[in-house]
PDB file of N, CA and C in Angstrom:
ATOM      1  N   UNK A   1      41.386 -78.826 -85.371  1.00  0.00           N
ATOM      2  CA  UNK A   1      41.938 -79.666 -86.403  1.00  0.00           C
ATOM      3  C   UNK A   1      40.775 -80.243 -87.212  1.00  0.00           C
ATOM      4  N   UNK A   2      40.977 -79.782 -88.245  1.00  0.00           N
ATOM      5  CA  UNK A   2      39.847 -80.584 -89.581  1.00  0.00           C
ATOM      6  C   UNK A   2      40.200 -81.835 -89.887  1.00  0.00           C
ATOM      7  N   UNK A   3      38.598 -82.842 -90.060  1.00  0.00           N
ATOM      8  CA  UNK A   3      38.883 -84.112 -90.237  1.00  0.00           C
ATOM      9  C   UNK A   3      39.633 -84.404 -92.036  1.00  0.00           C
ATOM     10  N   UNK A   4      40.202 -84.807 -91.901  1.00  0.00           N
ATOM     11  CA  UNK A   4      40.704 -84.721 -93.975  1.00  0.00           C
ATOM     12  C   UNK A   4      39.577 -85.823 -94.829  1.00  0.00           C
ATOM     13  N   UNK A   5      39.819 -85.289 -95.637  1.00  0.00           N
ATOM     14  CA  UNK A   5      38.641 -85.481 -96.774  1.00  0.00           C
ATOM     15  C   UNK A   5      38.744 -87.444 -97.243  1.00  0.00           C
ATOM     16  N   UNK A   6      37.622 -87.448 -97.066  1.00  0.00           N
ATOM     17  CA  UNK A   6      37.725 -89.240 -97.401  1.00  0.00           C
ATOM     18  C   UNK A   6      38.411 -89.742 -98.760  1.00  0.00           C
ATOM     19  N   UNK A   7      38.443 -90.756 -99.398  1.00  0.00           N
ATOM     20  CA  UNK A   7      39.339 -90.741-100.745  1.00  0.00           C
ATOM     21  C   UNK A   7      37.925 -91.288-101.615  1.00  0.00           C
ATOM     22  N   UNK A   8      38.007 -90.468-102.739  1.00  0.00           N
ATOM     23  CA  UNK A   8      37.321 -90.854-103.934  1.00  0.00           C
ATOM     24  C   UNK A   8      37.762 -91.813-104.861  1.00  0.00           C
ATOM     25  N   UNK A   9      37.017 -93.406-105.106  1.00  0.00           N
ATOM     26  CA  UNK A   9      37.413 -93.668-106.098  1.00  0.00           C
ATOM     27  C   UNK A   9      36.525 -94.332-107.639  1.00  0.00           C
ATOM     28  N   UNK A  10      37.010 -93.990-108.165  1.00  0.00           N
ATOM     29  CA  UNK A  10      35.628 -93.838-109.696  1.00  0.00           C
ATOM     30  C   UNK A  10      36.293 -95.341-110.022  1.00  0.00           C
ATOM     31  N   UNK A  11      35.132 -95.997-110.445  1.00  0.00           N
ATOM     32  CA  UNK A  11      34.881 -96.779-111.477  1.00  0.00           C
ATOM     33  C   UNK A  11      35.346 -96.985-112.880  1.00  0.00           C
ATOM     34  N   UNK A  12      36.350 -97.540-113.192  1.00  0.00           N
ATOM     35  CA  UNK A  12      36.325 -96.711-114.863  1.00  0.00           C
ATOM     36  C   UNK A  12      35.798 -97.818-115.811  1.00  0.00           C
ATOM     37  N   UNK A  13      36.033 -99.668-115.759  1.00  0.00           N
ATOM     38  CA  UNK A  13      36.127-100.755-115.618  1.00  0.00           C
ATOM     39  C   UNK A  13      34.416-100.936-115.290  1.00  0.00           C
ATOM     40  N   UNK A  14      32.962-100.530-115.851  1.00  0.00           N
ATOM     41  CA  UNK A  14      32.213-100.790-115.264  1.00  0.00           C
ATOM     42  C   UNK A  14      31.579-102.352-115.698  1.00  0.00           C
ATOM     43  N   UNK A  15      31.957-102.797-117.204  1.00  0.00           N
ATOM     44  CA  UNK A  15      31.350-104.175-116.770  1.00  0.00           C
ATOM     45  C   UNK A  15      32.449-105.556-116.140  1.00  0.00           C
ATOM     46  N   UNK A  16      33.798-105.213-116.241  1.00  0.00           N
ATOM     47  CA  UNK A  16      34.302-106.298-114.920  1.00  0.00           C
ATOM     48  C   UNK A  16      33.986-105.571-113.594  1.00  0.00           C
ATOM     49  N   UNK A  17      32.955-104.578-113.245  1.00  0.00           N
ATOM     50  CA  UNK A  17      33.078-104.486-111.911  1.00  0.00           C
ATOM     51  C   UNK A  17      31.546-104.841-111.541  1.00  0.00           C
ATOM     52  N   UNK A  18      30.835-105.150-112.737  1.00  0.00           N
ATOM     53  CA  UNK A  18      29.499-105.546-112.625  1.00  0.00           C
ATOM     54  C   UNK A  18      29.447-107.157-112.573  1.00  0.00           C
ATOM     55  N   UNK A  19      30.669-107.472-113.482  1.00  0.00           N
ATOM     56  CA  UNK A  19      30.608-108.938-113.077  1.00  0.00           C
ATOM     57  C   UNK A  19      31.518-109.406-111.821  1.00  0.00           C
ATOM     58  N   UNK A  20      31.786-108.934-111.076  1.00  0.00           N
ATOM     59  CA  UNK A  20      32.755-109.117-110.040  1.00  0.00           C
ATOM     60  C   UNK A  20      31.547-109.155-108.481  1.00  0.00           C
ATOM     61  N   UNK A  21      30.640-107.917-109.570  1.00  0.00           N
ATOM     62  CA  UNK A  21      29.498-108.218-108.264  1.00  0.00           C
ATOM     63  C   UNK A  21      28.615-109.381-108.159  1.00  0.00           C
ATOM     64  N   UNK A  22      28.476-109.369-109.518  1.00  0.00           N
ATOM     65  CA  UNK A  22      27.786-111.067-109.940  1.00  0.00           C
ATOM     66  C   UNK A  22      27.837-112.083-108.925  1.00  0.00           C
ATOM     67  N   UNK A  23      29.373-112.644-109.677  1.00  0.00           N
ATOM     68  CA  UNK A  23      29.912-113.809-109.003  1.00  0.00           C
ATOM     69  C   UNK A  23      30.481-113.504-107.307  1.00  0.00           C
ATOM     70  N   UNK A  24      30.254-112.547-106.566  1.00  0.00           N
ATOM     71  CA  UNK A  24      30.332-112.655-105.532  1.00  0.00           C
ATOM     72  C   UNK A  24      29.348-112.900-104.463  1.00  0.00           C
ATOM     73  N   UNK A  25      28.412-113.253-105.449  1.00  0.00           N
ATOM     74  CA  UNK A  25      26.815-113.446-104.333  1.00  0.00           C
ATOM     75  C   UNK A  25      26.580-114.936-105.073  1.00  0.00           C
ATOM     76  N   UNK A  26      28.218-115.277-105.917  1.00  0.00           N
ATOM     77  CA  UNK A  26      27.288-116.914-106.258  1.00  0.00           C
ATOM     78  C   UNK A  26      28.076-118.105-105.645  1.00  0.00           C
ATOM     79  N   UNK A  27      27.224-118.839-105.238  1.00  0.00           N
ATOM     80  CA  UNK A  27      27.663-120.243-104.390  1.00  0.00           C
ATOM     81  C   UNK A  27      27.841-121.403-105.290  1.00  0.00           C
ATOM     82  N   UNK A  28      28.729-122.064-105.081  1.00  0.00           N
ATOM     83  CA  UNK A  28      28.499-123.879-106.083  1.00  0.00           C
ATOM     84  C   UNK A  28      28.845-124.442-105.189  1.00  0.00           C
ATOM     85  N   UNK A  29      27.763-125.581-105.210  1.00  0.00           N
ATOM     86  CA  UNK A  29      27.206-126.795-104.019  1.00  0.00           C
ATOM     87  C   UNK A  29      27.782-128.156-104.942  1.00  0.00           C
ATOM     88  N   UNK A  30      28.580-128.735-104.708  1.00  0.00           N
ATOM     89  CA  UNK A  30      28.911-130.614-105.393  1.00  0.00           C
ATOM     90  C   UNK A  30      27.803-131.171-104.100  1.00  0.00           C
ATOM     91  N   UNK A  31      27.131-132.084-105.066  1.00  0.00           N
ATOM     92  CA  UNK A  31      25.848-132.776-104.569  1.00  0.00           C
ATOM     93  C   UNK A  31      26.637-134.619-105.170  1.00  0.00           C
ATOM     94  N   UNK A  32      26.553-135.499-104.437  1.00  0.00           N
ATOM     95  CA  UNK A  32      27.259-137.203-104.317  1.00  0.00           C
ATOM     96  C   UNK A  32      25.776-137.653-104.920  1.00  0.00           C
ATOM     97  N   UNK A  33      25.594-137.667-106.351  1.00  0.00           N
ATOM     98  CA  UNK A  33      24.837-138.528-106.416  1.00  0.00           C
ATOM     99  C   UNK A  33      23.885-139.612-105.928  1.00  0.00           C
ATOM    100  N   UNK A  34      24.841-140.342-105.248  1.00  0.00           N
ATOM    101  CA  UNK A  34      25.373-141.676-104.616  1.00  0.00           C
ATOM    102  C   UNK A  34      24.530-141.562-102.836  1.00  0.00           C
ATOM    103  N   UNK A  35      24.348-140.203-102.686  1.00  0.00           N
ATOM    104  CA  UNK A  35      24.065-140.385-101.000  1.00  0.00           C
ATOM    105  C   UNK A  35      22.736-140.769-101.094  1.00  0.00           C
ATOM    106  N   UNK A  36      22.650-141.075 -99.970  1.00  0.00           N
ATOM    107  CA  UNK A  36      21.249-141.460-100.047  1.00  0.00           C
ATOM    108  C   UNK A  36      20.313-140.942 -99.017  1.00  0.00           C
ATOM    109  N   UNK A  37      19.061-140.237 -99.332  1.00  0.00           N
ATOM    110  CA  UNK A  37      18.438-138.956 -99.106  1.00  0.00           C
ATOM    111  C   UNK A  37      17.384-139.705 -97.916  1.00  0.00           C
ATOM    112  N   UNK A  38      16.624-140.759 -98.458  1.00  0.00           N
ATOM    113  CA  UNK A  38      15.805-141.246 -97.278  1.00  0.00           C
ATOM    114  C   UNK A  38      16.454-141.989 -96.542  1.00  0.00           C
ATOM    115  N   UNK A  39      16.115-142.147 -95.118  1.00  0.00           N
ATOM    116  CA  UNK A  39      16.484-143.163 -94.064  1.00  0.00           C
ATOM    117  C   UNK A  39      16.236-144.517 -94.089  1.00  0.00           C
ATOM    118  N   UNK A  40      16.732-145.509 -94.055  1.00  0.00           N
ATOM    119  CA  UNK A  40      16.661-146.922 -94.019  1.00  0.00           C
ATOM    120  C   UNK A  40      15.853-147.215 -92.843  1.00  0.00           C
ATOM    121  N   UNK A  41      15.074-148.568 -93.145  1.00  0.00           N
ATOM    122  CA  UNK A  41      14.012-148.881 -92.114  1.00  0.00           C
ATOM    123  C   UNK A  41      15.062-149.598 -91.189  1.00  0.00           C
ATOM    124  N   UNK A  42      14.648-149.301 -90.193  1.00  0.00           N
ATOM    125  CA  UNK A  42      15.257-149.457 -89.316  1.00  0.00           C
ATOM    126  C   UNK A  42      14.429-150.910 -87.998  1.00  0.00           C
ATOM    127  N   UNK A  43      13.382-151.309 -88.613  1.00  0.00           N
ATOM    128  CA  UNK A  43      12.595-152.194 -87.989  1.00  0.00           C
ATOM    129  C   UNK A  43      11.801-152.272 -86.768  1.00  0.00           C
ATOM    130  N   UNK A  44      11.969-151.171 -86.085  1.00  0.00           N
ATOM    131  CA  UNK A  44      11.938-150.432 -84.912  1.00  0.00           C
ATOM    132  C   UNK A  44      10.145-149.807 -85.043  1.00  0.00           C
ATOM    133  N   UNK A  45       9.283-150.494 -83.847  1.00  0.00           N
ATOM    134  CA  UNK A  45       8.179-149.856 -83.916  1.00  0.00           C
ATOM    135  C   UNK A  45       8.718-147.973 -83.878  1.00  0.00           C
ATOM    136  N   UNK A  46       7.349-147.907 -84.150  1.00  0.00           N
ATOM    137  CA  UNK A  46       7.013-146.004 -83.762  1.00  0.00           C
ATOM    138  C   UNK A  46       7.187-145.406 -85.515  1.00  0.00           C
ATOM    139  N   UNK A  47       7.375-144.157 -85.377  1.00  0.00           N
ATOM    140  CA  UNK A  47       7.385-143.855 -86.567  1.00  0.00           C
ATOM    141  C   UNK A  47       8.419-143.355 -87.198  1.00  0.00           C
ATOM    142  N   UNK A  48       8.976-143.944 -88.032  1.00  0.00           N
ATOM    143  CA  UNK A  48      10.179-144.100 -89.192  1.00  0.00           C
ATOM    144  C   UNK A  48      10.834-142.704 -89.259  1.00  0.00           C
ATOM    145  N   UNK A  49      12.321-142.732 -89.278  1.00  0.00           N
ATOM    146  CA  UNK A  49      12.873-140.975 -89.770  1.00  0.00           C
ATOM    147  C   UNK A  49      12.489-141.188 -91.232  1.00  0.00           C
ATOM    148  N   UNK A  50      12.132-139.533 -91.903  1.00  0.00           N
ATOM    149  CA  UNK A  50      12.145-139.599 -93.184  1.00  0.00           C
ATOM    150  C   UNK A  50      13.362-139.288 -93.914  1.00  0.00           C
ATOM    151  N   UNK A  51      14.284-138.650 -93.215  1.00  0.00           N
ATOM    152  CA  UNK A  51      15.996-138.338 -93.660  1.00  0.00           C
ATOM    153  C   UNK A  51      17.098-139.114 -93.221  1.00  0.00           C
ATOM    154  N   UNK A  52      17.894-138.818 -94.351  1.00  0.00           N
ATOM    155  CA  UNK A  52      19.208-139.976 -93.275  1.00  0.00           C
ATOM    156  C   UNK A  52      19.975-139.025 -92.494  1.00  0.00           C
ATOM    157  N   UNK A  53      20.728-139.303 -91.300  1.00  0.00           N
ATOM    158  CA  UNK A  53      21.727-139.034 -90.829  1.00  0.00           C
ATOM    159  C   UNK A  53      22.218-138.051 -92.108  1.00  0.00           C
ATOM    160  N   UNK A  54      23.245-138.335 -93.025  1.00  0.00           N
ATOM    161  CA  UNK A  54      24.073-137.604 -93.864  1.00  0.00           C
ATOM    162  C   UNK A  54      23.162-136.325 -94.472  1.00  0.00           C
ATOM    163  N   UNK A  55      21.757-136.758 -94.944  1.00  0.00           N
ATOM    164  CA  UNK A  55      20.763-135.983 -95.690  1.00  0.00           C
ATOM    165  C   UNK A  55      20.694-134.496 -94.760  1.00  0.00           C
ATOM    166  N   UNK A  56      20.730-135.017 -93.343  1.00  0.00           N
ATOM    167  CA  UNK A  56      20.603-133.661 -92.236  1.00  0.00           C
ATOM    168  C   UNK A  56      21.696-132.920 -92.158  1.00  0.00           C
ATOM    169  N   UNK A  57      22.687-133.985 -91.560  1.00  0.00           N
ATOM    170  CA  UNK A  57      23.751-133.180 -91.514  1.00  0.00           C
ATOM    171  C   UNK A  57      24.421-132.120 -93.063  1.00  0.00           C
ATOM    172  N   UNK A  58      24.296-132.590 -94.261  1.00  0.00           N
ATOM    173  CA  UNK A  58      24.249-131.601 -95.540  1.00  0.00           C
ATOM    174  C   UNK A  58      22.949-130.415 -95.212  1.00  0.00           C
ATOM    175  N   UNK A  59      21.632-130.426 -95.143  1.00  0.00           N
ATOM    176  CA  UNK A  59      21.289-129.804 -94.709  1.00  0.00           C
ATOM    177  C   UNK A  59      21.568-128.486 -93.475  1.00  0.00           C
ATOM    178  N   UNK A  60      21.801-128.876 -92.429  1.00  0.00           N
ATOM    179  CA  UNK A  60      22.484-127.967 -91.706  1.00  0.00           C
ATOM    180  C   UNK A  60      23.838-127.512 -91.915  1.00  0.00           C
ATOM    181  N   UNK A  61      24.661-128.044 -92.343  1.00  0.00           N
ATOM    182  CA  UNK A  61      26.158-127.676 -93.160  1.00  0.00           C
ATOM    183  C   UNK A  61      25.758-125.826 -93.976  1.00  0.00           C
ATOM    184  N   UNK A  62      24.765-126.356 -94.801  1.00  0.00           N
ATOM    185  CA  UNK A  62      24.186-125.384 -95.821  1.00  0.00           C
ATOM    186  C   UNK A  62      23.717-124.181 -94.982  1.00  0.00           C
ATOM    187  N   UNK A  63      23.010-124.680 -94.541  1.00  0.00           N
ATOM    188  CA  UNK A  63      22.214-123.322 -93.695  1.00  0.00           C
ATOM    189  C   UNK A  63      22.841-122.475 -93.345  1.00  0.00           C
TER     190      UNK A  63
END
């Protein structure tokens, strides 16, 4: 028994299929103004975080 022939299919549509490739490798990130990126002193000898809590956790979210 012969395997049957795979299916061909052509392109005909090549620049919506060029922009379809585009926008499928593109991401949009909403960034809060408002957060706040360095860590608050915390009064605490030793040495200070330079990120906040939220700043990391967006960070690793992303990754």
């Amino acid at each position: 028994m012969s395997k049957p022939k795979p299916a061909r299919y052509r392109t005909t549509n090549w620049s919506a299929y060029n922009a379809a490739l585009r926008k499928r490798g593109s991401l949009l990130i909403w960034l809060d103004k408002e957060m706040a990126w360095h860590a608050p002193n915390e009064g605490r000898p030793g040495r200070p975080p330079v990120f906040s809590n939220a700043a990391i956790q967006f960070c690793l979210s992303i990754k």
